[in-house]
PDB file of N, CA and C in Angstrom:
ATOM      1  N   UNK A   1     -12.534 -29.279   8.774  1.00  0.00           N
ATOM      2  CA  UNK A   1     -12.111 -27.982   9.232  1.00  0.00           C
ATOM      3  C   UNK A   1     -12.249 -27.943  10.748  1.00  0.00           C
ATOM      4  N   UNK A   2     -11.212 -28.057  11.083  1.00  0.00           N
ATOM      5  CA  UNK A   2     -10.712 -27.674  13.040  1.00  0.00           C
ATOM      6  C   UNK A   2     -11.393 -25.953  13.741  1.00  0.00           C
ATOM      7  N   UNK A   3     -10.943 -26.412  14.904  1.00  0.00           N
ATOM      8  CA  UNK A   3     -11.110 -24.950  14.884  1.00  0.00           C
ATOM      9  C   UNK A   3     -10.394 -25.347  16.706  1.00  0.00           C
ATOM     10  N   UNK A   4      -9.921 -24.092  17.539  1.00  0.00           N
ATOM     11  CA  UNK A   4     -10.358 -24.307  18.474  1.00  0.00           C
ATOM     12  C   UNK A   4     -10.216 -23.060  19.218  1.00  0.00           C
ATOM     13  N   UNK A   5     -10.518 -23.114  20.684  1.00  0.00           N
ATOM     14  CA  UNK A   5     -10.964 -21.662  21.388  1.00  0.00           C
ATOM     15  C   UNK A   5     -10.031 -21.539  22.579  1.00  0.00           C
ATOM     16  N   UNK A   6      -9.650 -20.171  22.622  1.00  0.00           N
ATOM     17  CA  UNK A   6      -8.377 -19.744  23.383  1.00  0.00           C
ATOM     18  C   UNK A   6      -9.390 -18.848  24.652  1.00  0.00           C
ATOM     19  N   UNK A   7      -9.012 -19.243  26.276  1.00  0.00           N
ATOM     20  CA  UNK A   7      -9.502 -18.856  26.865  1.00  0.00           C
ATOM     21  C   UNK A   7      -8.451 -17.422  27.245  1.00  0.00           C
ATOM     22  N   UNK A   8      -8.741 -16.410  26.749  1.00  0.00           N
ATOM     23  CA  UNK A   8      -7.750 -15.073  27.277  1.00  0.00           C
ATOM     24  C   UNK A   8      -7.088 -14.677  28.378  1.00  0.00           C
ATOM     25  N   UNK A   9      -8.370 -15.392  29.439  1.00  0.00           N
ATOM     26  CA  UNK A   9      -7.825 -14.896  30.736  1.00  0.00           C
ATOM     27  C   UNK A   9      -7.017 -15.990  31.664  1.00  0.00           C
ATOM     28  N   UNK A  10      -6.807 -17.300  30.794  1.00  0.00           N
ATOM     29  CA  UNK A  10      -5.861 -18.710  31.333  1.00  0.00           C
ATOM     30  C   UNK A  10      -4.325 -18.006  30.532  1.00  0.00           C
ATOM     31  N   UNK A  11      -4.117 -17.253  29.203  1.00  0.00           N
ATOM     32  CA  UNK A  11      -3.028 -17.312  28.543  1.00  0.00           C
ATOM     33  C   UNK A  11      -2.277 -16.471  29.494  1.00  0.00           C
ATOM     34  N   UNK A  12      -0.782 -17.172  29.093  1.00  0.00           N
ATOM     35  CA  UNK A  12       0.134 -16.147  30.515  1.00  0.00           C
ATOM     36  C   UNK A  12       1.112 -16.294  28.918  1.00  0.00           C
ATOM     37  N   UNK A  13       0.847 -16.033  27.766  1.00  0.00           N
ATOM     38  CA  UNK A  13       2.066 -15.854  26.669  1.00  0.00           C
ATOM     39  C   UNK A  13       3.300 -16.798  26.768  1.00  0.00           C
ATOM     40  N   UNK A  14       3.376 -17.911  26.910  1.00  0.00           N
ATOM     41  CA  UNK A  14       4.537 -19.079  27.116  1.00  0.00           C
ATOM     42  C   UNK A  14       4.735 -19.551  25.702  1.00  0.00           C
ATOM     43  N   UNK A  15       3.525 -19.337  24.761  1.00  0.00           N
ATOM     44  CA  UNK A  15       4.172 -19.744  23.506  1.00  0.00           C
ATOM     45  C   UNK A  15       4.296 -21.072  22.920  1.00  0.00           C
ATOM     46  N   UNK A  16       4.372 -21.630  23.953  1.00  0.00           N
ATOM     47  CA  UNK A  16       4.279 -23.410  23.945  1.00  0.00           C
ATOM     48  C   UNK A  16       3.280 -23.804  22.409  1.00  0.00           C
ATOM     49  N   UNK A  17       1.985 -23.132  22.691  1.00  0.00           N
ATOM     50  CA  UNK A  17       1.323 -23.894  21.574  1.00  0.00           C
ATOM     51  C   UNK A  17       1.564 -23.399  20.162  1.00  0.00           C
ATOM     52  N   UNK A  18       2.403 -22.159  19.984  1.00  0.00           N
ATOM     53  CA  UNK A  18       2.743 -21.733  18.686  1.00  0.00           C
ATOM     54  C   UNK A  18       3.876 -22.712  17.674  1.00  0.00           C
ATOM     55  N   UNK A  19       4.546 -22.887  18.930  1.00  0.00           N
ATOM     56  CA  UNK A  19       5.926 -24.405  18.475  1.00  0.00           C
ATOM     57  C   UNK A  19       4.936 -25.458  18.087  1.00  0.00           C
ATOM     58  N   UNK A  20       3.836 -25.575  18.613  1.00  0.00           N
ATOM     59  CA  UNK A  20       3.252 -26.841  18.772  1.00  0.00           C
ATOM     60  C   UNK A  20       2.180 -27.434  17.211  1.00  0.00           C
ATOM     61  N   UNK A  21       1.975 -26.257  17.358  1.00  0.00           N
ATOM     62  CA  UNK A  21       0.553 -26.573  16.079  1.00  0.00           C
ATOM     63  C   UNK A  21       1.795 -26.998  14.536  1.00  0.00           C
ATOM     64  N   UNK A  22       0.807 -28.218  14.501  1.00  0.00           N
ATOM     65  CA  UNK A  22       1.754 -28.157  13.236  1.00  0.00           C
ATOM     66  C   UNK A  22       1.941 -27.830  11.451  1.00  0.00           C
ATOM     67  N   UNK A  23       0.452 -26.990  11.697  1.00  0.00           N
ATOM     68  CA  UNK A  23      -0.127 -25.852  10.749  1.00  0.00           C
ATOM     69  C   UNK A  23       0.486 -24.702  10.856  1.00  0.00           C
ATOM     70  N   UNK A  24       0.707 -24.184  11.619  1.00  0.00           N
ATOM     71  CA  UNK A  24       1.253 -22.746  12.572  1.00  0.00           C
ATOM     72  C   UNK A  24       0.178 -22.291  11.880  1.00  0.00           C
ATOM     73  N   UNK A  25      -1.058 -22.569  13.287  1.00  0.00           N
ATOM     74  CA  UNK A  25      -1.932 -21.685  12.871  1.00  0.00           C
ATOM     75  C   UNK A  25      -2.482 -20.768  13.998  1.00  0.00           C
ATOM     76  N   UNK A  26      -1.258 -20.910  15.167  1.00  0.00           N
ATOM     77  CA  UNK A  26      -1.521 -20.428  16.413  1.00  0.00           C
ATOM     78  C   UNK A  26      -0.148 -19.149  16.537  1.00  0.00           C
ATOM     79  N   UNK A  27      -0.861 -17.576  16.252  1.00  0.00           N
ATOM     80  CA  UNK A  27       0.469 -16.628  16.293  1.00  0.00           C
ATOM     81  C   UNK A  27       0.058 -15.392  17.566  1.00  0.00           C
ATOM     82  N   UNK A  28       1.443 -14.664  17.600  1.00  0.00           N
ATOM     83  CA  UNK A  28       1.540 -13.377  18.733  1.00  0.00           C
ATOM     84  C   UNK A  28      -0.258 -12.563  18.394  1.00  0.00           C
ATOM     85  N   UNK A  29      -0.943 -12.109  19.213  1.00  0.00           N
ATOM     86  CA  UNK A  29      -1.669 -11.231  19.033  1.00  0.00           C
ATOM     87  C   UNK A  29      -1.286  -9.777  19.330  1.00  0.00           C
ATOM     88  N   UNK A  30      -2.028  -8.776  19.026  1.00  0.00           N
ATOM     89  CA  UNK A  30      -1.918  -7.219  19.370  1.00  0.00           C
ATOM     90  C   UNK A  30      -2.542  -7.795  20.899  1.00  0.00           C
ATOM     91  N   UNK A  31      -3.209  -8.494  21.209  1.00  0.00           N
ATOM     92  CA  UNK A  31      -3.803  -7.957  22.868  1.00  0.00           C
ATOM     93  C   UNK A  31      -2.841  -8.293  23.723  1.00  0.00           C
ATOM     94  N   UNK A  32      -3.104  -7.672  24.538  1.00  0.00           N
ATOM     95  CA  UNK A  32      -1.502  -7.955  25.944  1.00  0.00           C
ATOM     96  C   UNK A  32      -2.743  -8.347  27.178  1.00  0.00           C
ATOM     97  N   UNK A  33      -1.732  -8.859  27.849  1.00  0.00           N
ATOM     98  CA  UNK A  33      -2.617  -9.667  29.837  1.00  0.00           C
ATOM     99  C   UNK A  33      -1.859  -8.377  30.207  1.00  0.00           C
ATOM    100  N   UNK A  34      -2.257  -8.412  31.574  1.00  0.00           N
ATOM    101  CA  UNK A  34      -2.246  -7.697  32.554  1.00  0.00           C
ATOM    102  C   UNK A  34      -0.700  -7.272  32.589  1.00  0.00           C
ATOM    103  N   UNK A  35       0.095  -8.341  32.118  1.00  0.00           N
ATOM    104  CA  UNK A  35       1.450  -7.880  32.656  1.00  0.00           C
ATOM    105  C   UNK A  35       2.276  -7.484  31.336  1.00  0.00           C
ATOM    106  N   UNK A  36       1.465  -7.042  30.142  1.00  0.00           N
ATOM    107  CA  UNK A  36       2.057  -6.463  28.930  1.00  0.00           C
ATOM    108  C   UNK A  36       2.590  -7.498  27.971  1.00  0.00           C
ATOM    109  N   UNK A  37       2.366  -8.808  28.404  1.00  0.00           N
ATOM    110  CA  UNK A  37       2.703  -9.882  27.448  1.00  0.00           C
ATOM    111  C   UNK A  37       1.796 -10.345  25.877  1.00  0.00           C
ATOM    112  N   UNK A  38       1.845 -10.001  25.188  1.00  0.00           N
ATOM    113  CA  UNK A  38       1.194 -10.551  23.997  1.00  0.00           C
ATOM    114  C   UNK A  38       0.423 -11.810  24.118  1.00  0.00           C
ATOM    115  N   UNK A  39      -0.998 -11.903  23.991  1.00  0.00           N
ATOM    116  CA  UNK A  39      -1.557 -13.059  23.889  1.00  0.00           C
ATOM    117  C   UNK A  39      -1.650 -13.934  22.574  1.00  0.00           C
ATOM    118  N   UNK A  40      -2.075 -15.276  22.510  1.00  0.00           N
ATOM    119  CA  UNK A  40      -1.965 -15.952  21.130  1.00  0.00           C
ATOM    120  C   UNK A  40      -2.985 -15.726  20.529  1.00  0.00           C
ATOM    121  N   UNK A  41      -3.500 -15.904  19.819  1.00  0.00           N
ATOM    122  CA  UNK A  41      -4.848 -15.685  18.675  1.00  0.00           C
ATOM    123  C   UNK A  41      -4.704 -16.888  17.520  1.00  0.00           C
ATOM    124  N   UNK A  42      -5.733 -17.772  17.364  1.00  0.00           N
ATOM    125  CA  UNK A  42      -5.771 -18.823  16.366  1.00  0.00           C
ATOM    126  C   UNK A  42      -6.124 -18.206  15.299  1.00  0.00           C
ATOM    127  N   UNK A  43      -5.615 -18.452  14.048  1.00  0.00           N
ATOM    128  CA  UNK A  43      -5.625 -17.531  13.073  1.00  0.00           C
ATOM    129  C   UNK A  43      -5.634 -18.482  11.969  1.00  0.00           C
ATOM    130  N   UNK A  44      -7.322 -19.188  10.906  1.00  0.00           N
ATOM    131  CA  UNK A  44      -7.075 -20.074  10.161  1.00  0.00           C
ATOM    132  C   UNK A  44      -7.749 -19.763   9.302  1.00  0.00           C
ATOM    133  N   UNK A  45      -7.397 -18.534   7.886  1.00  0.00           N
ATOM    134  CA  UNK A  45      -8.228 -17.930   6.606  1.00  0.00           C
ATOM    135  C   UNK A  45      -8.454 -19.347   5.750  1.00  0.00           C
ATOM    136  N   UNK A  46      -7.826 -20.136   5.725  1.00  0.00           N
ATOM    137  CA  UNK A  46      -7.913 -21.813   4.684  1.00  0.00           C
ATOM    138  C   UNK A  46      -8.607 -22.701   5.326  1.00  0.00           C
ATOM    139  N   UNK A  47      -8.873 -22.889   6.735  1.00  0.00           N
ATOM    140  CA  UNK A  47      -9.393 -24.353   7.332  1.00  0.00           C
ATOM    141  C   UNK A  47      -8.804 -25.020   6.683  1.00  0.00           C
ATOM    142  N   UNK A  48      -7.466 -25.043   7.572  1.00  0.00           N
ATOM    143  CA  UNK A  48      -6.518 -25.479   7.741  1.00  0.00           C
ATOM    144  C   UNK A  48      -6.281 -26.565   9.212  1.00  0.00           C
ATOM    145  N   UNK A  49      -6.987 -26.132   9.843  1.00  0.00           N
ATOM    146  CA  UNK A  49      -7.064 -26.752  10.994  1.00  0.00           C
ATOM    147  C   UNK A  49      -7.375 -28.217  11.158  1.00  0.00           C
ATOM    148  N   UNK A  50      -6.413 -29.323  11.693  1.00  0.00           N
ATOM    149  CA  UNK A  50      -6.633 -30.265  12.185  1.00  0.00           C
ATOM    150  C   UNK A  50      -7.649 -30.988  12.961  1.00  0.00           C
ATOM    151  N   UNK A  51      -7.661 -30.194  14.158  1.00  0.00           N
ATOM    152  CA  UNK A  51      -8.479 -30.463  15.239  1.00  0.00           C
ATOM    153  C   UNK A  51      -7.560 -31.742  16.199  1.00  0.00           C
ATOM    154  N   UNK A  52      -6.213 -31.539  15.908  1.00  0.00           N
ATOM    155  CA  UNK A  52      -5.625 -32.343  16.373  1.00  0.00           C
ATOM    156  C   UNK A  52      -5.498 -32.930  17.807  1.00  0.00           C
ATOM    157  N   UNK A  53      -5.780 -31.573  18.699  1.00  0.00           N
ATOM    158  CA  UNK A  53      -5.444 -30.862  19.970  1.00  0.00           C
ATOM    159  C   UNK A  53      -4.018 -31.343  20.539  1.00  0.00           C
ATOM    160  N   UNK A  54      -2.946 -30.953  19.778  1.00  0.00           N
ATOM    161  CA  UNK A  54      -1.801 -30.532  20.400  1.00  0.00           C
ATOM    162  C   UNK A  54      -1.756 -29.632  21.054  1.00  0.00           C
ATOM    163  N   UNK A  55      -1.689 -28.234  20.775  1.00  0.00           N
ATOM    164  CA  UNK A  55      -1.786 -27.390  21.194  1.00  0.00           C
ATOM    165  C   UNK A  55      -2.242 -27.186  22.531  1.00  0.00           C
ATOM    166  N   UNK A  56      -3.941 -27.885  22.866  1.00  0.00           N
ATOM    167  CA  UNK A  56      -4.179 -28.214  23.786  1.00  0.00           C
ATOM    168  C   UNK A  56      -3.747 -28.695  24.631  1.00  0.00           C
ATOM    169  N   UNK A  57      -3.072 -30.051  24.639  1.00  0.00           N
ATOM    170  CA  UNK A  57      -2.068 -30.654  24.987  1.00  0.00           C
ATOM    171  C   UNK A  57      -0.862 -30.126  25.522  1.00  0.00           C
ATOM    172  N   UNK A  58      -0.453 -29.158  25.232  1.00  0.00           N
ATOM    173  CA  UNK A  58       0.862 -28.907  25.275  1.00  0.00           C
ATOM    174  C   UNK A  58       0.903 -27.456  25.948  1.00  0.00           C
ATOM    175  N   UNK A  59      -0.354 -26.942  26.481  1.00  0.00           N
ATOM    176  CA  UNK A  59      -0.771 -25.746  27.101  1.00  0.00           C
ATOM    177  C   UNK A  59      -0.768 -25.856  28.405  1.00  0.00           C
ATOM    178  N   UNK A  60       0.651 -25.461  29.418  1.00  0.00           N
ATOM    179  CA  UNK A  60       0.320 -26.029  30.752  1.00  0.00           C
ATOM    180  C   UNK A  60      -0.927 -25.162  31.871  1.00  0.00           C
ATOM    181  N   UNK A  61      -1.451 -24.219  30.828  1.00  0.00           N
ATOM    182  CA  UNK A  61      -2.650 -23.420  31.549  1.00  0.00           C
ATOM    183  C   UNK A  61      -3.913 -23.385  30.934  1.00  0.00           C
ATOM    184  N   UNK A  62      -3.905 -24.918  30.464  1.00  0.00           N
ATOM    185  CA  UNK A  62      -5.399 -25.251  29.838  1.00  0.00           C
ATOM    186  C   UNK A  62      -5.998 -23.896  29.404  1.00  0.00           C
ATOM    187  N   UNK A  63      -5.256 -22.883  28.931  1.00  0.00           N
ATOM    188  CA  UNK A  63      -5.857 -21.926  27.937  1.00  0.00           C
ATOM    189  C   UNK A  63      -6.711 -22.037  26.633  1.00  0.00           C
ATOM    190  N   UNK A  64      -6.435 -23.536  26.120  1.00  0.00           N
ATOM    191  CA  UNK A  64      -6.921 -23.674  25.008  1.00  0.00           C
ATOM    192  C   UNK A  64      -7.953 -24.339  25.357  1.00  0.00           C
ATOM    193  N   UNK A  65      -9.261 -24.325  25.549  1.00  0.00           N
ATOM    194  CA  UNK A  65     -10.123 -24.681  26.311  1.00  0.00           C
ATOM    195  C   UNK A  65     -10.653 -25.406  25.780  1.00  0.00           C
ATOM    196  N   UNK A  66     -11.294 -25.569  24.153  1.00  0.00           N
ATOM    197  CA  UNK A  66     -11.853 -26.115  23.289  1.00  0.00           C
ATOM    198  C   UNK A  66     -11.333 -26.565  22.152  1.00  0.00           C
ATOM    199  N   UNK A  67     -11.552 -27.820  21.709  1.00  0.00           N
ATOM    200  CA  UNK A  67     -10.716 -28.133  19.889  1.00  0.00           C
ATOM    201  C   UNK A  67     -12.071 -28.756  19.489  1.00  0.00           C
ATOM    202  N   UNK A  68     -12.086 -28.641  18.455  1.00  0.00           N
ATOM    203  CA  UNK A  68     -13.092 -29.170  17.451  1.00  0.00           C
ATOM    204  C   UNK A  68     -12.416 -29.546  16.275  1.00  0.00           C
ATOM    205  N   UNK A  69     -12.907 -31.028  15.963  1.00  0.00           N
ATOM    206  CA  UNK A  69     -12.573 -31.719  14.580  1.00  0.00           C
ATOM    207  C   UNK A  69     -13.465 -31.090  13.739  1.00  0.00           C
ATOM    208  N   UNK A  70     -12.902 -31.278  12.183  1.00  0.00           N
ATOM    209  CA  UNK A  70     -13.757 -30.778  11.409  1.00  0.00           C
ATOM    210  C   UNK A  70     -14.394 -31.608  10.517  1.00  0.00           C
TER     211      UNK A  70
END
């Protein structure tokens, strides 16, 4: 069971890692940044999670700060 941690105040809503995960376990949140954009929220009720770090990877604002294998 994966897990990993979204830094709030790196996300600028690009979305990149929602294409990316290949669980889709990365979706839109209710919270908005500063400029009214929807932030992401990792969202995994199954541990489901890889710990792959795509996502990470593929985040050009190192928002995703942390991955953990499970």
């Amino acid at each position: 069971m994966g897990k990993i941690v979204i830094d709030e105040s790196r996300c600028k809503a690009c979305y990149l890692c929602i294409d990316e995960c290949p669980k889709k376990l990365i979706k839109k949140s209710e919270k908005t940044n500063k400029l009214g954009d929807h932030l992401v929220e990792f969202c995994d009720p199954n541990n489901e999670c890889l710990g792959c770090a795509m996502c990470a990877t593929r985040c050009p604002d190192l928002a995703i700060c942390e991955v953990y294998k499970g």
